[in-house]
N, C-alpha and C. Protein backbone atom coordinates (compact mmCIF):
# COMPACT_ATOMS: atom_id res chain seq x y z
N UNK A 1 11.35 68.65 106.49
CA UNK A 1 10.58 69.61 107.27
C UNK A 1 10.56 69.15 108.71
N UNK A 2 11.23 69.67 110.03
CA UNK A 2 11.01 69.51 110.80
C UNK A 2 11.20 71.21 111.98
N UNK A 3 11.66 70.51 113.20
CA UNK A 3 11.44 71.94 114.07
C UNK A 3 12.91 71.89 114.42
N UNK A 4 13.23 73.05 114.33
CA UNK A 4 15.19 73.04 114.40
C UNK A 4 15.15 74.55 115.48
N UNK A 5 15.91 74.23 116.90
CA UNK A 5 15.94 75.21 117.68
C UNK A 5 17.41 75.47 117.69
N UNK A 6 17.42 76.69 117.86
CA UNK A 6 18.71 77.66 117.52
C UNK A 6 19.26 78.28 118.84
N UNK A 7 20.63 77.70 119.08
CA UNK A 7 21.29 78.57 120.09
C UNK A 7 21.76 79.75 120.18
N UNK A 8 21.51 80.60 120.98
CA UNK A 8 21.95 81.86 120.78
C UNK A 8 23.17 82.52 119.80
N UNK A 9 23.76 81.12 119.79
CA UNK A 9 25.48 81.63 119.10
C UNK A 9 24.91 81.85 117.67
N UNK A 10 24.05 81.10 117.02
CA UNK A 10 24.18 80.97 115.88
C UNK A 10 22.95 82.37 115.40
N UNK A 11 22.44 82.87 115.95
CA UNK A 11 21.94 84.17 115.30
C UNK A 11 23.28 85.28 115.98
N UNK A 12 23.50 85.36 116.93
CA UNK A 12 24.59 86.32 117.09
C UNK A 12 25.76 86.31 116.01
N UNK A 13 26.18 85.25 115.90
CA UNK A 13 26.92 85.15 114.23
C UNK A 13 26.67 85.06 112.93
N UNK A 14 25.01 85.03 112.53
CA UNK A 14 24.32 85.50 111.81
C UNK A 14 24.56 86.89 111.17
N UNK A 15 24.09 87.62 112.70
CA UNK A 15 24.12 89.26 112.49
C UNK A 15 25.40 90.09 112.60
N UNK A 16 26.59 89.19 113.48
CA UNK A 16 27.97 90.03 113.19
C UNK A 16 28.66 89.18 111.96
N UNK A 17 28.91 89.89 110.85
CA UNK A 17 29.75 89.56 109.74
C UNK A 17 31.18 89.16 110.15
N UNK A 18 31.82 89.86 111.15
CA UNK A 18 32.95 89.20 111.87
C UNK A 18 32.94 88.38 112.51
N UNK A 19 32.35 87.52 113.22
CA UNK A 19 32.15 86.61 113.96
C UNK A 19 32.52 85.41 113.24
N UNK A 20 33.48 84.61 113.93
CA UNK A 20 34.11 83.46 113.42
C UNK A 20 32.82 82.35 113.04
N UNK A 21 31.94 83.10 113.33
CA UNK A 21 30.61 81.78 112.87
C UNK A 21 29.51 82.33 112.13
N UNK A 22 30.16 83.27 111.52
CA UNK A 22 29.08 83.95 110.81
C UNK A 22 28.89 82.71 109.16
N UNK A 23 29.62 82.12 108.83
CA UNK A 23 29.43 81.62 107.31
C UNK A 23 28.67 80.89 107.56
N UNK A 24 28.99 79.63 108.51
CA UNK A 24 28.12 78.31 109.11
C UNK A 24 27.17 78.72 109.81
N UNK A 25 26.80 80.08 110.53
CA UNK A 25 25.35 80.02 110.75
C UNK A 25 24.60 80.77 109.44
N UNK A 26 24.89 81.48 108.86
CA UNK A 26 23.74 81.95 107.49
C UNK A 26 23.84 80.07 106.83
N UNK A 27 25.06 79.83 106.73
CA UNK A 27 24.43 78.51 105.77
C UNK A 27 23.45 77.52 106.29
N UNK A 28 23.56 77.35 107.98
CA UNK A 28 22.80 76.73 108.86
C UNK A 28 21.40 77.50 108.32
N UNK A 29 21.36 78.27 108.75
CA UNK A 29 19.67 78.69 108.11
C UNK A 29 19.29 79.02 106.96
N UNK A 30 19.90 79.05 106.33
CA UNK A 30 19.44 78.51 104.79
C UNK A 30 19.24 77.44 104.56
N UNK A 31 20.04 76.18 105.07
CA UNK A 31 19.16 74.78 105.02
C UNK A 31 18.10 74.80 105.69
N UNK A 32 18.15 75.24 106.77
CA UNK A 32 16.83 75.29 107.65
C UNK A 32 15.56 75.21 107.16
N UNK A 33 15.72 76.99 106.39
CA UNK A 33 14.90 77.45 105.81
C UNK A 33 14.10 76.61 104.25
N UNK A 34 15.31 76.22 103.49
CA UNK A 34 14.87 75.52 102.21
C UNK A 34 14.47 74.41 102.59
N UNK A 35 14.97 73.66 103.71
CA UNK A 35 14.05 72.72 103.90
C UNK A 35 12.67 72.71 104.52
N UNK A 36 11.88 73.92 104.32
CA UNK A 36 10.79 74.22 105.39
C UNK A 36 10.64 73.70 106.74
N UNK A 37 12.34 73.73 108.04
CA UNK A 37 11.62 73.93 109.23
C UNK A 37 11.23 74.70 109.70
N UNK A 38 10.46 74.37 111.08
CA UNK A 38 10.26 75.80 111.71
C UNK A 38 11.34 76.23 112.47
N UNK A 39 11.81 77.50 112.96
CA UNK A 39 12.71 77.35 113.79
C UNK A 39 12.06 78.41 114.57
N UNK A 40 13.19 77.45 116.04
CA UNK A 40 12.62 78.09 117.37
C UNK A 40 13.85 78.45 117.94
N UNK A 41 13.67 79.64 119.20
CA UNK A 41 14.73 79.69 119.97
C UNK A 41 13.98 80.16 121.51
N UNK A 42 14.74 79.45 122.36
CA UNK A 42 14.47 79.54 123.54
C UNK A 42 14.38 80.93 124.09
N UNK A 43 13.36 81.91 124.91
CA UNK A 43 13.24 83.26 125.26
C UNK A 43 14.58 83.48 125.81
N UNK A 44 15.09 82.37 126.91
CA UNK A 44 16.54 82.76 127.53
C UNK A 44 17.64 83.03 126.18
N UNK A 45 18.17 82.25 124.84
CA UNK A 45 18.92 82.80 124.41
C UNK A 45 18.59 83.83 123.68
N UNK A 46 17.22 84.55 123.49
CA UNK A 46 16.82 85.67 122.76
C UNK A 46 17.45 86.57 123.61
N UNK A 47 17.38 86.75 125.16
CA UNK A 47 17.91 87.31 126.22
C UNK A 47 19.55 87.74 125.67
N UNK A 48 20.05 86.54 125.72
CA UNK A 48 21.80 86.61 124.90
C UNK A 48 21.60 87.14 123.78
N UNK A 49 20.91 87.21 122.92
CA UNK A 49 21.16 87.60 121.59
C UNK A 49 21.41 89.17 122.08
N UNK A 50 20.45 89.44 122.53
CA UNK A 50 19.92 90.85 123.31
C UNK A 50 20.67 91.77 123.69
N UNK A 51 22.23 91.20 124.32
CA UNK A 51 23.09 91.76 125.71
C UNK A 51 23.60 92.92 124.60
N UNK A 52 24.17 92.27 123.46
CA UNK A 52 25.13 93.33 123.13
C UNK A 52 24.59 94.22 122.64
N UNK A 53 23.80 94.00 121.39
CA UNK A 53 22.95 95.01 120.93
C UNK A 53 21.91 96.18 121.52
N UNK A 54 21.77 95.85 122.98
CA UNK A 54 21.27 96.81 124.13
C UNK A 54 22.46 97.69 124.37
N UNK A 55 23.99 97.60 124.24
CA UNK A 55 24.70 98.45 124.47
C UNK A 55 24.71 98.97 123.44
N UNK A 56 24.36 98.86 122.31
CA UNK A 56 24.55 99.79 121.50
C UNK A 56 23.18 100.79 121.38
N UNK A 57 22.18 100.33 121.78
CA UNK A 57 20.69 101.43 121.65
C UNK A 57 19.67 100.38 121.44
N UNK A 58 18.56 101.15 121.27
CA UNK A 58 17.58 100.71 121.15
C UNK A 58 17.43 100.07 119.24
N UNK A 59 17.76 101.30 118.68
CA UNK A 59 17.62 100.93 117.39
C UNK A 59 18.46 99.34 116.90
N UNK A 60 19.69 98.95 117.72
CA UNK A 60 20.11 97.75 117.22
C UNK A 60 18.93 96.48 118.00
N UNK A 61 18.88 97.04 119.24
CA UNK A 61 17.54 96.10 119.81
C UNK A 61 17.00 95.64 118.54
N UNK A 62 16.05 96.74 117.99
CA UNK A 62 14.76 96.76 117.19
C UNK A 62 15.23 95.52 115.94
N UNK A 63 16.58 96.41 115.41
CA UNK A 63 16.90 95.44 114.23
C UNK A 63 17.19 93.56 114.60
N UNK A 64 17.52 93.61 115.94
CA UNK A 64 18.01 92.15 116.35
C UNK A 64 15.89 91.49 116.06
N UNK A 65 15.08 92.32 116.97
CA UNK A 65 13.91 91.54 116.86
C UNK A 65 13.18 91.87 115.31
N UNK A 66 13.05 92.49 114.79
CA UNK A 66 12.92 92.27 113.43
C UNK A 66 13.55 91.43 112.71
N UNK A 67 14.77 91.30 112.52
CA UNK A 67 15.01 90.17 112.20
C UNK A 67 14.88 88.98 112.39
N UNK A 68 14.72 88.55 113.90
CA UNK A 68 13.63 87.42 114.27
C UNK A 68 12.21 87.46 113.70
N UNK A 69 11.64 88.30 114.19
CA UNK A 69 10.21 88.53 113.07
C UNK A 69 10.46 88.47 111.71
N UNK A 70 11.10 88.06 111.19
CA UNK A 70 11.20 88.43 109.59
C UNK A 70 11.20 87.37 108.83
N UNK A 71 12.36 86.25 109.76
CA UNK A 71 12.52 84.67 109.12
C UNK A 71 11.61 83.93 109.03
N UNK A 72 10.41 83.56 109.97
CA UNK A 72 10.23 83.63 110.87
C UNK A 72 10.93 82.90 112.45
N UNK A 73 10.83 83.24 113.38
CA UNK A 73 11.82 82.55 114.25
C UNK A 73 10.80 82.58 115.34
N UNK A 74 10.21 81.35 116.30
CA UNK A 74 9.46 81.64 117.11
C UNK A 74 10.04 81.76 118.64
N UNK A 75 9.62 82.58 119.13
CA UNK A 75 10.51 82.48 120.70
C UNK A 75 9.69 81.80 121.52
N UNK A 76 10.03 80.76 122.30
CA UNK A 76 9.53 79.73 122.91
C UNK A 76 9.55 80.48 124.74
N UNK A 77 8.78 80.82 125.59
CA UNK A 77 8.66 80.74 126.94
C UNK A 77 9.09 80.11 127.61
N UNK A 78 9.72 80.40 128.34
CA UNK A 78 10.53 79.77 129.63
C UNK A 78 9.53 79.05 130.89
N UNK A 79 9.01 78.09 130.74
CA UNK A 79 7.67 77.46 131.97
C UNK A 79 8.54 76.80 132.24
N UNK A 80 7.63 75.99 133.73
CA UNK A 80 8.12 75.44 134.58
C UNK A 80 8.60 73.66 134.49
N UNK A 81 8.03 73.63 132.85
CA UNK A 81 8.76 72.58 132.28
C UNK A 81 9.98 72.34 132.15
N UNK A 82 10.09 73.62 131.63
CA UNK A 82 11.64 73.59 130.55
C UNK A 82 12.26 74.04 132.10
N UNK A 83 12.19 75.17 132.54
CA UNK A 83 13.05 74.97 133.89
C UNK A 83 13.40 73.96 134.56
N UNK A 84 12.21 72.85 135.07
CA UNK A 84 12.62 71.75 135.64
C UNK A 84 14.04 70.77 134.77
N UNK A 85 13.24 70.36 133.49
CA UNK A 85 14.70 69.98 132.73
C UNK A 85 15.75 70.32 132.45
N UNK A 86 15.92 71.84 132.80
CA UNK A 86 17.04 72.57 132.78
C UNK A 86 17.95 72.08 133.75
N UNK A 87 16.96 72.23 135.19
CA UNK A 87 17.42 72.45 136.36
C UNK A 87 18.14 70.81 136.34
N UNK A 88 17.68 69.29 136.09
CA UNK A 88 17.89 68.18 135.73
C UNK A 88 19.53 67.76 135.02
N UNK A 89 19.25 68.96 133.67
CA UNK A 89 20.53 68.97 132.72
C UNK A 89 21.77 69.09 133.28
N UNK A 90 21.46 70.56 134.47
CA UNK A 90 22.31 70.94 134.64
C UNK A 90 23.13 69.86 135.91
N UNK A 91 22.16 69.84 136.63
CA UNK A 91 22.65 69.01 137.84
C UNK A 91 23.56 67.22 137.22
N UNK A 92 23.01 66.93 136.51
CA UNK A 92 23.81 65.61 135.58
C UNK A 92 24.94 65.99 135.09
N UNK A 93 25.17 67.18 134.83
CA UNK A 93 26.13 67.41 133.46
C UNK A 93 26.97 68.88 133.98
N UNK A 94 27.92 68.88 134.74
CA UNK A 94 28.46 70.00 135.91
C UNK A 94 28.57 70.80 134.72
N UNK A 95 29.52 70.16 133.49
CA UNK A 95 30.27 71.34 132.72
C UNK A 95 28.83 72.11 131.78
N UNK A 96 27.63 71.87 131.99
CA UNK A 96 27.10 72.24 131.20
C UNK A 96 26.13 73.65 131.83
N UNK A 97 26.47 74.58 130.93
CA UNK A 97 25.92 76.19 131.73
C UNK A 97 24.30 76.08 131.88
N UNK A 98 24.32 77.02 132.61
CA UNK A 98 22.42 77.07 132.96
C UNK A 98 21.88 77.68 131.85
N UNK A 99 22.79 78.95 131.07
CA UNK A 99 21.47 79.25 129.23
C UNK A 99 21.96 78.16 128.31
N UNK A 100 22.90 77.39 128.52
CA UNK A 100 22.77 75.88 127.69
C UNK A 100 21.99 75.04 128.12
N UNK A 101 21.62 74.47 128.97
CA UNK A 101 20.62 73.70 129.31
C UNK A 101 19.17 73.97 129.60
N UNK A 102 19.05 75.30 129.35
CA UNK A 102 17.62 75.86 129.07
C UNK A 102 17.63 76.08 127.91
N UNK A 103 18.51 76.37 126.99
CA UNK A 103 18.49 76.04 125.29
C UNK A 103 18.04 73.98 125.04
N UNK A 104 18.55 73.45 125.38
CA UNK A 104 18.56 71.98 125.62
C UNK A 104 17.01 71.48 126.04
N UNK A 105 17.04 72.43 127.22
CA UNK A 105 15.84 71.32 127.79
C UNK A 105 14.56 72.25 126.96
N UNK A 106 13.93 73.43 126.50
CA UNK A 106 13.52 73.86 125.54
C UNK A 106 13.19 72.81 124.60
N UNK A 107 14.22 72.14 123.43
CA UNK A 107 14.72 71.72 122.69
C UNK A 107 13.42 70.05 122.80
N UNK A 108 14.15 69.64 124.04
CA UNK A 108 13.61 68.81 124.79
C UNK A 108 11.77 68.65 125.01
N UNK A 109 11.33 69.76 125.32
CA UNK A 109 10.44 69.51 125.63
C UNK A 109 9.70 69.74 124.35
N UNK A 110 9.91 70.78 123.39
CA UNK A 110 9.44 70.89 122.27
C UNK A 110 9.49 69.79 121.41
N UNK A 111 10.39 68.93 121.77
CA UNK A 111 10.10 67.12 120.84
C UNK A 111 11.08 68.10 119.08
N UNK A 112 11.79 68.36 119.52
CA UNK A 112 12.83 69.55 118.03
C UNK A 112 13.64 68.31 117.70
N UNK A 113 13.72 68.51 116.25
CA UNK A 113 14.56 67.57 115.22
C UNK A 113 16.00 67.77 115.67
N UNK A 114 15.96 69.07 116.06
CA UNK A 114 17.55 69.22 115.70
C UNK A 114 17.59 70.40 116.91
N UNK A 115 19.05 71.04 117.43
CA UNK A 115 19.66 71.58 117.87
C UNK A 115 20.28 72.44 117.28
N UNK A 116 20.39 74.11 116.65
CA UNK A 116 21.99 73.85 116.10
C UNK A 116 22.29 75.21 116.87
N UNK A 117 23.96 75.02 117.20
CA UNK A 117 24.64 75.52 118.10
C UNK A 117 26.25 75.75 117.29
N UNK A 118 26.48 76.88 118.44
CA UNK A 118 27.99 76.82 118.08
C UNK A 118 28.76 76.90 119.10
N UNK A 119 28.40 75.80 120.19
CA UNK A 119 29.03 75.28 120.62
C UNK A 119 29.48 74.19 121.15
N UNK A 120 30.99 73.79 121.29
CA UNK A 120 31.56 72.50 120.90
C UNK A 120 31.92 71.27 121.95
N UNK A 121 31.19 72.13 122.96
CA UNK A 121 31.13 71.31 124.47
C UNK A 121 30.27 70.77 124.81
N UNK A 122 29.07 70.84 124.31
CA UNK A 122 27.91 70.06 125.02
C UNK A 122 28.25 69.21 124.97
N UNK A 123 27.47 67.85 126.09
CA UNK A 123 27.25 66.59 125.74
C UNK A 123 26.79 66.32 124.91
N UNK A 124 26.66 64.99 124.45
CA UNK A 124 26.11 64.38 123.53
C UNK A 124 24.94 64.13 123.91
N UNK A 125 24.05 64.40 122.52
CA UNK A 125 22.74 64.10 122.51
C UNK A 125 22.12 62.96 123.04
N UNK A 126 22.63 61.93 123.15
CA UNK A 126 22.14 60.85 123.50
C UNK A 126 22.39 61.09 125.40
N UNK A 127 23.56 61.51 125.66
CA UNK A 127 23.83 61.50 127.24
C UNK A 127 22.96 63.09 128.18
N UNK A 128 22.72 63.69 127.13
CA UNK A 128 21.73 64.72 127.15
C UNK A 128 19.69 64.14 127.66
N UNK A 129 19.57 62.96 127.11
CA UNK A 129 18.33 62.58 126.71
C UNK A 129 17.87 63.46 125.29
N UNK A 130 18.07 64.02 124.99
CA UNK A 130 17.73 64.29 123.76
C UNK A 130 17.61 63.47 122.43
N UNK A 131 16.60 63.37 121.89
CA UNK A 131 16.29 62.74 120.53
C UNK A 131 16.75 62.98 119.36
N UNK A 132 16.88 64.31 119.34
CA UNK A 132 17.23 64.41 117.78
C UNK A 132 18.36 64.79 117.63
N UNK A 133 18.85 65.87 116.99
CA UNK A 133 20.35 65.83 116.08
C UNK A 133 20.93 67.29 117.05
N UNK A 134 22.21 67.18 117.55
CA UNK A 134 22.90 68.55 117.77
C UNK A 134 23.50 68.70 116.66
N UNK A 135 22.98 69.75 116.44
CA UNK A 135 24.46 70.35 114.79
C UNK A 135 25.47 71.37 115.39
N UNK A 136 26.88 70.94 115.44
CA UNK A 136 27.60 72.18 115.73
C UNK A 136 28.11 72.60 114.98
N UNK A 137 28.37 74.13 115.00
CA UNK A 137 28.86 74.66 113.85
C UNK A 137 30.35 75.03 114.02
């Protein structure tokens, strides 16, 4: 049982069945889940989850946040915490994007077991400052 925050990739491949990461993220949250964490995701990648399903209407909106409401999945606020560590991440770490390191520093400030992502570039957790586990998928 711990707190496992989720990068945008891995609910976007959740919800598209085509998506080359759709197997490893349902299986990702099914451990999640059986192991009673909580899981969180940063408001900025709820934002990403967001982009595409806004082109399609409102009704895919609705289904993207229901389904967050459903698991449960908590969306974490963007303060001037997690910005500052963002802003930190990013400046240390060139190759690393600004909604990755506000996924990160999130992660960070929430004291989260784990990371899981699907993607295969971050730094390493340890050169990150981060404590606990990146899982990539």
């Amino acid at each position: 049982m711990g707190l496992t925050h989720l990068d945008a990739g891995v609910i976007i491949g959740f919800l598209d069945a085509n998506d080359a990461h759709h197997d490893n993220a349902r299986a990702a949250l099914r451990d999640a889940l059986r192991d009673g964490d909580h899981l969180a995701l940063a408001a900025s990648a709820l934002a990403e989850c967001l982009v595409g399903p806004s082109r399609r209407g409102e009704g895919a909106v609705r289904a993207v946040q229901d389904f967050i409401e459903r698991i449960p999945i908590s969306i974490v606020p963007l303060d001037v915490e997690i910005a500052t560590i963002a802003a930190r991440l990013r400046a240390a770490h060139r190759a690393l994007r600004l909604p990755d390191a506000l996924v990160i520093s999130t992660a960070i400030e929430r004291t989260a077991d784990r990371v899981v992502t699907t993607d295969r570039k971050w730094p390493s957790a340890k050169s990150l400052g981060f404590g606990g586990e990146i899982r990539r998928l």
